[in-house]
C-alpha atoms as a PDB file:
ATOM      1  CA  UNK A   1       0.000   0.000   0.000  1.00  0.00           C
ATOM      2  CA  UNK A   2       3.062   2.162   0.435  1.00  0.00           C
ATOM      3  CA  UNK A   3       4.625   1.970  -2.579  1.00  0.00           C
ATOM      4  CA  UNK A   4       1.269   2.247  -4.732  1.00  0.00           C
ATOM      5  CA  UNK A   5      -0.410   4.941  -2.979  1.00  0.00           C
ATOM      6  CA  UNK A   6       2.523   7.020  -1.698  1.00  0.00           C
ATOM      7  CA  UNK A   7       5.151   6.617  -4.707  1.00  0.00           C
ATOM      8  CA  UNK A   8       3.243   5.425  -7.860  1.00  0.00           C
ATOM      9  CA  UNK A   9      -0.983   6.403  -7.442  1.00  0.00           C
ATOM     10  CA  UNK A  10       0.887  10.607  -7.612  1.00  0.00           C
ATOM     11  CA  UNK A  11       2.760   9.771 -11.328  1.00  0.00           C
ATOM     12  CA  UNK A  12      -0.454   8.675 -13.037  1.00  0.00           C
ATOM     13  CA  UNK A  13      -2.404  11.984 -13.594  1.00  0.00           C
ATOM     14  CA  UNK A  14       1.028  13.679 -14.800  1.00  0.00           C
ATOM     15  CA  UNK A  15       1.501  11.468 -17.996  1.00  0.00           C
ATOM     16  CA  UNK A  16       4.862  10.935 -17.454  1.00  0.00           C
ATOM     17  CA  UNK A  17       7.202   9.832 -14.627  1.00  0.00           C
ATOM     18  CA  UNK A  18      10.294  10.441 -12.956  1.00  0.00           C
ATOM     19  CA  UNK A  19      11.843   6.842 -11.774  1.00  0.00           C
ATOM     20  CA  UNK A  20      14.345   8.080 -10.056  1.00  0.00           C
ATOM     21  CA  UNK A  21      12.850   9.845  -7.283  1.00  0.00           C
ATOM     22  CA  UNK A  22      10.704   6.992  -6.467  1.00  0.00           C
ATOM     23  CA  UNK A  23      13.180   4.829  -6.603  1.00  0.00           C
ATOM     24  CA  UNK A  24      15.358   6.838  -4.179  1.00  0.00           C
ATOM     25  CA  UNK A  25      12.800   7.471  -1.492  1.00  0.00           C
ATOM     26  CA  UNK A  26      10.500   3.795  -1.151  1.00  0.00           C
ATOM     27  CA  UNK A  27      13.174   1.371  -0.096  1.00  0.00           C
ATOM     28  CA  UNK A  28      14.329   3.807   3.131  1.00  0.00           C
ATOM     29  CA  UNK A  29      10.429   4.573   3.825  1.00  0.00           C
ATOM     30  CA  UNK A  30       9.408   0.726   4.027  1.00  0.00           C
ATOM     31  CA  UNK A  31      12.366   0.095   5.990  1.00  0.00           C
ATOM     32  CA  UNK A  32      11.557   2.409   8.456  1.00  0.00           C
ATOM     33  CA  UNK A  33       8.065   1.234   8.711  1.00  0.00           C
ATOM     34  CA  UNK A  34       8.720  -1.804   8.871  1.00  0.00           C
ATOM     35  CA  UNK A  35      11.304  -0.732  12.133  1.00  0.00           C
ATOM     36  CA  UNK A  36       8.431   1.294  13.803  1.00  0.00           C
ATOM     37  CA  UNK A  37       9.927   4.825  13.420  1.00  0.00           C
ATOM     38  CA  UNK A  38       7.503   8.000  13.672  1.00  0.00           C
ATOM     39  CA  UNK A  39       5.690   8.984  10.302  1.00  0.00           C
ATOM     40  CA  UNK A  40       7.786  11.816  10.369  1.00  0.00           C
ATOM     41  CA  UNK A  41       9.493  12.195   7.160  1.00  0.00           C
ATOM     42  CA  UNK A  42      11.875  14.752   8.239  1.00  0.00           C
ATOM     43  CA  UNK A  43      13.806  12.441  10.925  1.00  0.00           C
ATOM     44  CA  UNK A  44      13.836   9.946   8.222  1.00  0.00           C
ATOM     45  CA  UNK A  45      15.661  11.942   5.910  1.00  0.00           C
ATOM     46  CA  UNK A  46      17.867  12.809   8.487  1.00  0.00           C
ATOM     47  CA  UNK A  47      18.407   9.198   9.688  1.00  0.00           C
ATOM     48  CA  UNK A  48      18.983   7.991   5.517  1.00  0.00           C
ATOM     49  CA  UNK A  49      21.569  10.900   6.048  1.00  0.00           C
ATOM     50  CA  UNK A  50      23.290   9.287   8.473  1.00  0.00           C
ATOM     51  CA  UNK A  51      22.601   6.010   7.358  1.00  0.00           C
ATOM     52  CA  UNK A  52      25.016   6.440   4.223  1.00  0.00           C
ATOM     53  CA  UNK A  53      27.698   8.604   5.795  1.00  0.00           C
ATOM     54  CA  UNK A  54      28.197   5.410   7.697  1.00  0.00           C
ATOM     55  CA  UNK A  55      28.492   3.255   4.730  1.00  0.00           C
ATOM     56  CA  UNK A  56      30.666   6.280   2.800  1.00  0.00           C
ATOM     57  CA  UNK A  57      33.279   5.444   6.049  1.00  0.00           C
ATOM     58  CA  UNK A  58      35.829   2.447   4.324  1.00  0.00           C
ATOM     59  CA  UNK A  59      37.931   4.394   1.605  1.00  0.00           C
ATOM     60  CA  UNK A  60      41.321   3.330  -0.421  1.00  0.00           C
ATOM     61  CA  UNK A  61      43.003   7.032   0.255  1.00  0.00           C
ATOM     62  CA  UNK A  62      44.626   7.016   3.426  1.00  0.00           C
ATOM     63  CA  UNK A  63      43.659  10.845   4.120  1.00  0.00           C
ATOM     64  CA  UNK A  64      40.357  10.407   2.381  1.00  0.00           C
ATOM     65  CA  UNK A  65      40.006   7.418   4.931  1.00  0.00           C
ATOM     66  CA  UNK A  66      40.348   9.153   8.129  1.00  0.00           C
ATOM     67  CA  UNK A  67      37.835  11.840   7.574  1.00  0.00           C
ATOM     68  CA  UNK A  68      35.407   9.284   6.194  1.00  0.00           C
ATOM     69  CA  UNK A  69      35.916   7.179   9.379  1.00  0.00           C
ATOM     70  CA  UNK A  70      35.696  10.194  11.262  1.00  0.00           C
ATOM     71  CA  UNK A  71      32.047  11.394   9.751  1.00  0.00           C
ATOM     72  CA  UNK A  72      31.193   7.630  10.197  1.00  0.00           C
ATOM     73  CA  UNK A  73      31.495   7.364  13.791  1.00  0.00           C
ATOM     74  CA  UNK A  74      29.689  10.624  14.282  1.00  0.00           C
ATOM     75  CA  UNK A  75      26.720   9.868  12.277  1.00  0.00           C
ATOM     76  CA  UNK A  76      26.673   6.017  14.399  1.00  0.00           C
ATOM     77  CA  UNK A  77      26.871   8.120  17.345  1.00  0.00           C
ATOM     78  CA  UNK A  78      23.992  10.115  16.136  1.00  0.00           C
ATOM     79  CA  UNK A  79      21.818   7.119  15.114  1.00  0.00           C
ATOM     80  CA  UNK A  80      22.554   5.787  18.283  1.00  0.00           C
ATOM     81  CA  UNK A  81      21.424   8.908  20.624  1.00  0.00           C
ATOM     82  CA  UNK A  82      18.105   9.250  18.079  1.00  0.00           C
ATOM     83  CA  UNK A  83      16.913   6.256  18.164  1.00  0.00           C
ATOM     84  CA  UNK A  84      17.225   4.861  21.761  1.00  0.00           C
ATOM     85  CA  UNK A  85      14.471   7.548  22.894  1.00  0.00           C
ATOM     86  CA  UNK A  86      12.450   5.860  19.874  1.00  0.00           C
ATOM     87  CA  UNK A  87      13.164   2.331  21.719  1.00  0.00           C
ATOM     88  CA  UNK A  88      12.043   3.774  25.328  1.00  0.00           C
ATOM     89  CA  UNK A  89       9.280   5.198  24.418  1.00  0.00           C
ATOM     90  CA  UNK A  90       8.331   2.174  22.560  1.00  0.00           C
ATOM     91  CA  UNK A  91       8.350  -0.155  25.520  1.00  0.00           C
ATOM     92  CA  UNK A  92       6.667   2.499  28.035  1.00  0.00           C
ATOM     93  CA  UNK A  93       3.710   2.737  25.079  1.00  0.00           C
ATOM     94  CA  UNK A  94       4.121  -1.052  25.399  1.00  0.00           C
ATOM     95  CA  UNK A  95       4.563  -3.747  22.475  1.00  0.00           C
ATOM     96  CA  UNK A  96       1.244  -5.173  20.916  1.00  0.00           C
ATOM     97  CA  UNK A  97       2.769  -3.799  17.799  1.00  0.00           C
ATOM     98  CA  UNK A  98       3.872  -5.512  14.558  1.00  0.00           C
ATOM     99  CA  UNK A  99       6.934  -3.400  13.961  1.00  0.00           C
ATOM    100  CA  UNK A 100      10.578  -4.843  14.470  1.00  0.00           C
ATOM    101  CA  UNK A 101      11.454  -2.424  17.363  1.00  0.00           C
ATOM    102  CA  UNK A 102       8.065  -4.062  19.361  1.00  0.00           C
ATOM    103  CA  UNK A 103       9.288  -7.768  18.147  1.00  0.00           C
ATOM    104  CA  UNK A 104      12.517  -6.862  19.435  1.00  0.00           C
ATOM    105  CA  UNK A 105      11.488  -5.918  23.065  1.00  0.00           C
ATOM    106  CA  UNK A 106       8.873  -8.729  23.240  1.00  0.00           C
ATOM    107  CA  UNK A 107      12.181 -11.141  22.252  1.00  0.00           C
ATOM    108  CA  UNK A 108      13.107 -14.119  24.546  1.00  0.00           C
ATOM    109  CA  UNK A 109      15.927 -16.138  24.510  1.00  0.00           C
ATOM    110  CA  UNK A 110      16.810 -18.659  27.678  1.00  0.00           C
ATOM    111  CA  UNK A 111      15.165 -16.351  29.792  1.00  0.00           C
ATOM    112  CA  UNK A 112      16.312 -12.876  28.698  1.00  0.00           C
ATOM    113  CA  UNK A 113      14.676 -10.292  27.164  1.00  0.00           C
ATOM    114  CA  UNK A 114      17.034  -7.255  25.045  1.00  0.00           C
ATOM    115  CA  UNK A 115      17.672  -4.478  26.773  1.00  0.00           C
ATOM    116  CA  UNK A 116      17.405  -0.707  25.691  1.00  0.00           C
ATOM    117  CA  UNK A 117      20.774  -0.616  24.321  1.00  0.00           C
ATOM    118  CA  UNK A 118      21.303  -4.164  22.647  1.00  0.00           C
ATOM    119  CA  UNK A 119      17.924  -3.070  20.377  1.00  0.00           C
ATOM    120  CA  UNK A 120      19.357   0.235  19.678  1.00  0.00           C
ATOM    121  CA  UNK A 121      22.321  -0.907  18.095  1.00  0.00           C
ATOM    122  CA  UNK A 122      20.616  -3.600  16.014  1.00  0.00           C
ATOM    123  CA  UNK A 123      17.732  -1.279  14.913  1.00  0.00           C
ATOM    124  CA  UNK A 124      20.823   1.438  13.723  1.00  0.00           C
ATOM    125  CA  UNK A 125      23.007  -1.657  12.379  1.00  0.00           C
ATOM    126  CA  UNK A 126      19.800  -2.377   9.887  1.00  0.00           C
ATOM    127  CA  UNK A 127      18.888   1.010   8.811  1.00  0.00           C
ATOM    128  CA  UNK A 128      21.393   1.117   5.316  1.00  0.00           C
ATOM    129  CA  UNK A 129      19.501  -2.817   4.998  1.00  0.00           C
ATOM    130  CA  UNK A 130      17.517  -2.895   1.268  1.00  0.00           C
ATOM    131  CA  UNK A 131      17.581   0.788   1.025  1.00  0.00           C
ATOM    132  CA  UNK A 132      20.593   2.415  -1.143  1.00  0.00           C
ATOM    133  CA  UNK A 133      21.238  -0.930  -2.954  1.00  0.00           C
ATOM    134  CA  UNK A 134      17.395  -1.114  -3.450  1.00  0.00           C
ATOM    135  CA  UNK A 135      17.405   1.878  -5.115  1.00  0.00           C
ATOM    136  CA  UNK A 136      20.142   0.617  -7.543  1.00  0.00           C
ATOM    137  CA  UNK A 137      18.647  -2.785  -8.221  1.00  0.00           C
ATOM    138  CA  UNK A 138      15.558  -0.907  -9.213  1.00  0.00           C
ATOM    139  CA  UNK A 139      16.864   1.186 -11.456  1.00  0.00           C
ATOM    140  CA  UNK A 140      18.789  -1.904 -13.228  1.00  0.00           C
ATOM    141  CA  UNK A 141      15.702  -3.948 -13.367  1.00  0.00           C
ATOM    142  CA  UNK A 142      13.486  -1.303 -14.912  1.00  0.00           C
ATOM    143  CA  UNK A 143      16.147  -0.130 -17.218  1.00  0.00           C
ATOM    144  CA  UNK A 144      16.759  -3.648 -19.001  1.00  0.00           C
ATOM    145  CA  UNK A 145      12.776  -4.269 -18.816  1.00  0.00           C
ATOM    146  CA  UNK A 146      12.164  -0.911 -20.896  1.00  0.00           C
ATOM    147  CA  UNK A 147      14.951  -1.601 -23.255  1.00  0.00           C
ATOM    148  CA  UNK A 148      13.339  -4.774 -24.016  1.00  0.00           C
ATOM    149  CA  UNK A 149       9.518  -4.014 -24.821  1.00  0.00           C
ATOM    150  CA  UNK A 150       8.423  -7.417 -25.800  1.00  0.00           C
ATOM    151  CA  UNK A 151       9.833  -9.145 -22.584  1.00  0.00           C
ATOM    152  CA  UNK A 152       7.845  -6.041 -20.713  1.00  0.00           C
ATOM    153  CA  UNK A 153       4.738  -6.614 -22.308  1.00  0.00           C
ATOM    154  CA  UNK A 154       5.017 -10.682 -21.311  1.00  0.00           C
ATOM    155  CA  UNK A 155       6.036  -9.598 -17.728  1.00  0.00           C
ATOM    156  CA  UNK A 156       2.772  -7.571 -17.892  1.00  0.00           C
ATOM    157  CA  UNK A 157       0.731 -10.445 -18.786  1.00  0.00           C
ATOM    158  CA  UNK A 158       2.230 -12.801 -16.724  1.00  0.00           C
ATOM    159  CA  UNK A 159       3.529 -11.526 -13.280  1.00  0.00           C
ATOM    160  CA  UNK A 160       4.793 -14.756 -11.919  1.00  0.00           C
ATOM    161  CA  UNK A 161       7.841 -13.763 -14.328  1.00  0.00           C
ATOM    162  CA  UNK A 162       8.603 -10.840 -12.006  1.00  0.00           C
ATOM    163  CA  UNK A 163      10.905 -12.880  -9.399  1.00  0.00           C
ATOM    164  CA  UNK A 164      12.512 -14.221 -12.305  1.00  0.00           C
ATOM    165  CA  UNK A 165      13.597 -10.890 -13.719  1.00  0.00           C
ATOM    166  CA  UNK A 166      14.890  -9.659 -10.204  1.00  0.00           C
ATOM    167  CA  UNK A 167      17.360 -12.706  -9.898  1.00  0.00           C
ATOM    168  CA  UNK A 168      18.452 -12.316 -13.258  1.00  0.00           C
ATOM    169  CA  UNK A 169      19.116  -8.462 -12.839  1.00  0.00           C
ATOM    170  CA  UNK A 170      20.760  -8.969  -9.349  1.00  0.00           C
ATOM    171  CA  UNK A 171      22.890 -11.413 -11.486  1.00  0.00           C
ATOM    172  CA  UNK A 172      23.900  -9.644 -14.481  1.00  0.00           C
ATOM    173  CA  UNK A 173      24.266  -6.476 -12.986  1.00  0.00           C
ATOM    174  CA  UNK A 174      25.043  -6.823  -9.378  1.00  0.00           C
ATOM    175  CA  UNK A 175      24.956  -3.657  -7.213  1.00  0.00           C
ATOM    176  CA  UNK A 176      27.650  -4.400  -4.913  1.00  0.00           C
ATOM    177  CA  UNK A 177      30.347  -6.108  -7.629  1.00  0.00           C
ATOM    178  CA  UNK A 178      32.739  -7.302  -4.856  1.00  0.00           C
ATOM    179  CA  UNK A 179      32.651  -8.863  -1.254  1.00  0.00           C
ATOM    180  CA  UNK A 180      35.747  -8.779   0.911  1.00  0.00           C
ATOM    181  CA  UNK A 181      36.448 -11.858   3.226  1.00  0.00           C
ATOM    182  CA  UNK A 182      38.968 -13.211   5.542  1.00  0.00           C
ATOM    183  CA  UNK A 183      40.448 -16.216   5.352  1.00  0.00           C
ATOM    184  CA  UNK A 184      39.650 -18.520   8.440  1.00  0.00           C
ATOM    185  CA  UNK A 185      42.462 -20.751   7.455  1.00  0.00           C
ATOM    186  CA  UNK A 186      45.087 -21.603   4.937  1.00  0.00           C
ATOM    187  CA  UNK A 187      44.123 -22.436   1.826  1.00  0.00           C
ATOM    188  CA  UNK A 188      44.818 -23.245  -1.690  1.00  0.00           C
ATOM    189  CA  UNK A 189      42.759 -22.101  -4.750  1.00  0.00           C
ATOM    190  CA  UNK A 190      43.994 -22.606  -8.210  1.00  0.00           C
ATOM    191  CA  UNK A 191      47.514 -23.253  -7.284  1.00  0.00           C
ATOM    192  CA  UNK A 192      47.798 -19.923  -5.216  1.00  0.00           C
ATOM    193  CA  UNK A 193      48.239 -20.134  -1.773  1.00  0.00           C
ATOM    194  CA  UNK A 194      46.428 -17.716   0.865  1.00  0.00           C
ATOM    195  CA  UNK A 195      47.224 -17.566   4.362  1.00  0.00           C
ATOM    196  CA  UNK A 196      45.266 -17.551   7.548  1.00  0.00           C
ATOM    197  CA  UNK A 197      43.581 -14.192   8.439  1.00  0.00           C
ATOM    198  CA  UNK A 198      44.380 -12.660   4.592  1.00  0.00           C
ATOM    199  CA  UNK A 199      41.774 -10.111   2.988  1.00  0.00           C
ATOM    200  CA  UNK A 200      40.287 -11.496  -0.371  1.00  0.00           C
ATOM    201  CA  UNK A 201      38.460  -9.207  -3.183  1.00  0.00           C
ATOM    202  CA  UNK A 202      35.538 -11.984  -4.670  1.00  0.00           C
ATOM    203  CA  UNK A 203      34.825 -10.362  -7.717  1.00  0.00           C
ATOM    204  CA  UNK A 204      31.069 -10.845  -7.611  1.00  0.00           C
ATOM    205  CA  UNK A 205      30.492  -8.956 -11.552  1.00  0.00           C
ATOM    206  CA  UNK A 206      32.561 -11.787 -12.376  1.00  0.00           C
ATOM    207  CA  UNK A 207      31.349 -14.715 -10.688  1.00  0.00           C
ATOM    208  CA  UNK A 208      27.901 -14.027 -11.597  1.00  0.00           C
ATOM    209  CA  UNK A 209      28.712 -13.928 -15.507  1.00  0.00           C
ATOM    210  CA  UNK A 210      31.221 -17.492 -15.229  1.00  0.00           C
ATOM    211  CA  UNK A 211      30.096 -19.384 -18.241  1.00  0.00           C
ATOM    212  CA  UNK A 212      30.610 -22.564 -16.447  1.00  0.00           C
ATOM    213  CA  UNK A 213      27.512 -21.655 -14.260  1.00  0.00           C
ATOM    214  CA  UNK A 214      25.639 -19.714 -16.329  1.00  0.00           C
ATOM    215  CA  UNK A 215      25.451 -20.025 -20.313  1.00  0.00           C
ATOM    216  CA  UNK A 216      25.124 -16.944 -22.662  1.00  0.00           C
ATOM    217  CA  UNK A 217      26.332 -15.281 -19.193  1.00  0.00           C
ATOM    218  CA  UNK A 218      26.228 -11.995 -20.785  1.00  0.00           C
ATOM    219  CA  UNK A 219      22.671 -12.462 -21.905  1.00  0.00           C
ATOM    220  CA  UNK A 220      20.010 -10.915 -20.155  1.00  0.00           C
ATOM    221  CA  UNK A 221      17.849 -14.244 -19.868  1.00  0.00           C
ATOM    222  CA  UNK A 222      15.121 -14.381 -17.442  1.00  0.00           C
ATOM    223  CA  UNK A 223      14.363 -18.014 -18.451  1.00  0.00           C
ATOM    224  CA  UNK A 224      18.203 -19.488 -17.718  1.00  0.00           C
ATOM    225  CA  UNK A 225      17.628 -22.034 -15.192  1.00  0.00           C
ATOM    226  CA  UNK A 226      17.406 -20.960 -11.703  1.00  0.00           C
ATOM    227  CA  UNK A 227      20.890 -21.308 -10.332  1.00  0.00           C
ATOM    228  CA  UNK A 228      22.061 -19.548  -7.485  1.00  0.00           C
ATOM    229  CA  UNK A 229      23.966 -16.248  -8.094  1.00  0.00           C
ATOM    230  CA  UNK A 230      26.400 -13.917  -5.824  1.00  0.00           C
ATOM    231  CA  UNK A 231      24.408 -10.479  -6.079  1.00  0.00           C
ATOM    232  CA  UNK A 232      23.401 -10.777  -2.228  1.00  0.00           C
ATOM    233  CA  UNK A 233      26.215 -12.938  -1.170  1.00  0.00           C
ATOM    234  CA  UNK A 234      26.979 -15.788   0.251  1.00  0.00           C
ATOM    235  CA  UNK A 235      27.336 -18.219   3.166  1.00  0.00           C
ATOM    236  CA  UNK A 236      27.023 -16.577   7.150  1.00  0.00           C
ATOM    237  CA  UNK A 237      27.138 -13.100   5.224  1.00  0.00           C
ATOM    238  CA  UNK A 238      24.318 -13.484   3.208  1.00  0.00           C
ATOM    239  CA  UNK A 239      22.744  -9.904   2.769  1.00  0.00           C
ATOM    240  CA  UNK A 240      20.455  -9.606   6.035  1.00  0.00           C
ATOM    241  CA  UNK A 241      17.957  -7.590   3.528  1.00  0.00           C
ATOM    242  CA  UNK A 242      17.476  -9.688   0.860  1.00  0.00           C
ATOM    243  CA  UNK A 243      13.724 -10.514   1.556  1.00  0.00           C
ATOM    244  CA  UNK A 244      12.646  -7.389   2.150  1.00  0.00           C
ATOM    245  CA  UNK A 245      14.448  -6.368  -0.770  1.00  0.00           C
ATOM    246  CA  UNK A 246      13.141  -8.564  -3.374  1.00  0.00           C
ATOM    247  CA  UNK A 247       9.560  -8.230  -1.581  1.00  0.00           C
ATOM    248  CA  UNK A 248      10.391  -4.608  -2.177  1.00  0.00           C
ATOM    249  CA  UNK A 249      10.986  -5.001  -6.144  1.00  0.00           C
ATOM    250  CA  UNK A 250       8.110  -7.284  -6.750  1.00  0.00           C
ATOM    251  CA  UNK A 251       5.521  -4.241  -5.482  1.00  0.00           C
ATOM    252  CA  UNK A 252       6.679  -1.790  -7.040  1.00  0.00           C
ATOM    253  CA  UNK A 253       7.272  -3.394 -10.602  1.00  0.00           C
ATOM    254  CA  UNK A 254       3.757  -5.024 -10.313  1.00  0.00           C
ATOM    255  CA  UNK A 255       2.485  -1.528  -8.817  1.00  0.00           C
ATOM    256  CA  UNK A 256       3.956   0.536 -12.094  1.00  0.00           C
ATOM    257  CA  UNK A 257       2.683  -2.164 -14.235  1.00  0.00           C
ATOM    258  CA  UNK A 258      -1.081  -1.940 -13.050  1.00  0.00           C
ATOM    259  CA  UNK A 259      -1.320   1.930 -12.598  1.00  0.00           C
ATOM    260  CA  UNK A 260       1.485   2.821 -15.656  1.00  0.00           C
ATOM    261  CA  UNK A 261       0.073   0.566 -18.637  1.00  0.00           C
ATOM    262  CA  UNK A 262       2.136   2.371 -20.898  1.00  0.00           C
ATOM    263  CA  UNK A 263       5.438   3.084 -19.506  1.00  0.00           C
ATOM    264  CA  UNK A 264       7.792   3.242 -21.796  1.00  0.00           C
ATOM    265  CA  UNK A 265      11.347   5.275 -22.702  1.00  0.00           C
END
């Protein structure tokens, strides 16, 4: 309801639409919904704000580095001190709610319940989750649907395809195009040893076009047999947003489709 009535219901009396603004604004507002901040969409700009000055904080340039980790730790420190009133007040109101921040207070494990503090920094730890990189995958996905009218028109007819042309986007044009891991022991890949504890670039753009695992890899295919690709990463660091994400990307594609029956470039 969001996403139809807040983002796409306002484009269809104008004729014409503007995807990017959309596109930029509904992944942080469900998020925070779906947290249980205020409807106040000041503070959420703010928080967004914060949210990617955070993410901005790992650089390459040493001097570039230390002002980005600098701004970082500021705007965490912000998030913090902003949203643990949020939290309080949220437990004095009590918890009946829906939201994470009431599921999160209401949590029990072996007899003990989160405190103020350990739901404060998990709430701030998911606000950049299937926001920014939302926005992105959004923008792929309805750019390689509109360049391809014919496989738009049989998405419109048949929305089951929808999920189909997410994973394929997420795979042939991955938002985040590498991870960085740590080695948790020596090993040997290819011939080339790595060490215990060294930092390894996966080259996710790459892995996800390896003809081995996926033919006519540089195809945009949204029939290719489902096979699973590295867009949201893999193993214990799977992306922590990835359902909300792709829940995310299914509404509003089938949202533009029903209310936008002729979008087109």
């Amino acid at each position: 309801p969001i996403i139809r009535k807040e983002f796409v219901e306002p484009l269809v009396p104008r004729g014409k639409a503007n995807l990017e603004k959309i596109g930029i604004e509904f992944p942080v507002r469900i998020i925070y919904s779906l947290i249980g901040f205020p409807e106040d969409p000041d503070m959420i700009k703010q928080f967004a704000a914060w949210a990617l000055t955070i993410l901005a904080g790992p650089q390459i340039d040493p001097k570039k580095a230390a002002e980005a980790q600098k701004a970082a730790l500021e705007a965490a420190k912000n998030l913090y001190d902003a949203i643990r009133p949020i939290v309080k007040q949220r437990r004095a109101q009590g918890t009946e709610g829906s939201d994470l921040i009431s599921h999160l207070i209401r949590a029990e494990h072996e007899g003990r319940h989160l405190d103020d503090h350990e739901i404060t920094t998990f709430v701030r730890s998911l606000l950049p989750a299937a926001s920014e990189t939302t926005t992105r995958t959004f923008g792929t996905l309805m750019t390689l649907l509109l360049e391809r009218p014919e496989l738009l028109d049989r998405i419109r007819a048949d929305r089951k395809l929808i999920p189909k042309a997410i994973d394929e986007a997420v795979r042939y044009e991955p938002v985040a195009t590498f991870k960085v891991r740590q080695t948790a022991r020596d090993t040997e890949i290819r011939g080339v040893h790595i060490p215990k504890g060294a930092m390894v670039s996966c080259i996710i753009s790459s892995a996800n076009r390896d003809e081995d695992i996926f033919p006519d890899a540089d195809q945009f295919l949204i029939d290719r047999p489902r096979k699973t690709n590295l867009g949201f990463g893999f193993g214990p660091h799977m992306c922590i947003g990835m359902g909300v994400a792709i829940a995310e990307l299914d509404s509003v594609v089938n949202a533009i489709l029903d209310l936008l029956p002729n979008i087109r470039f």
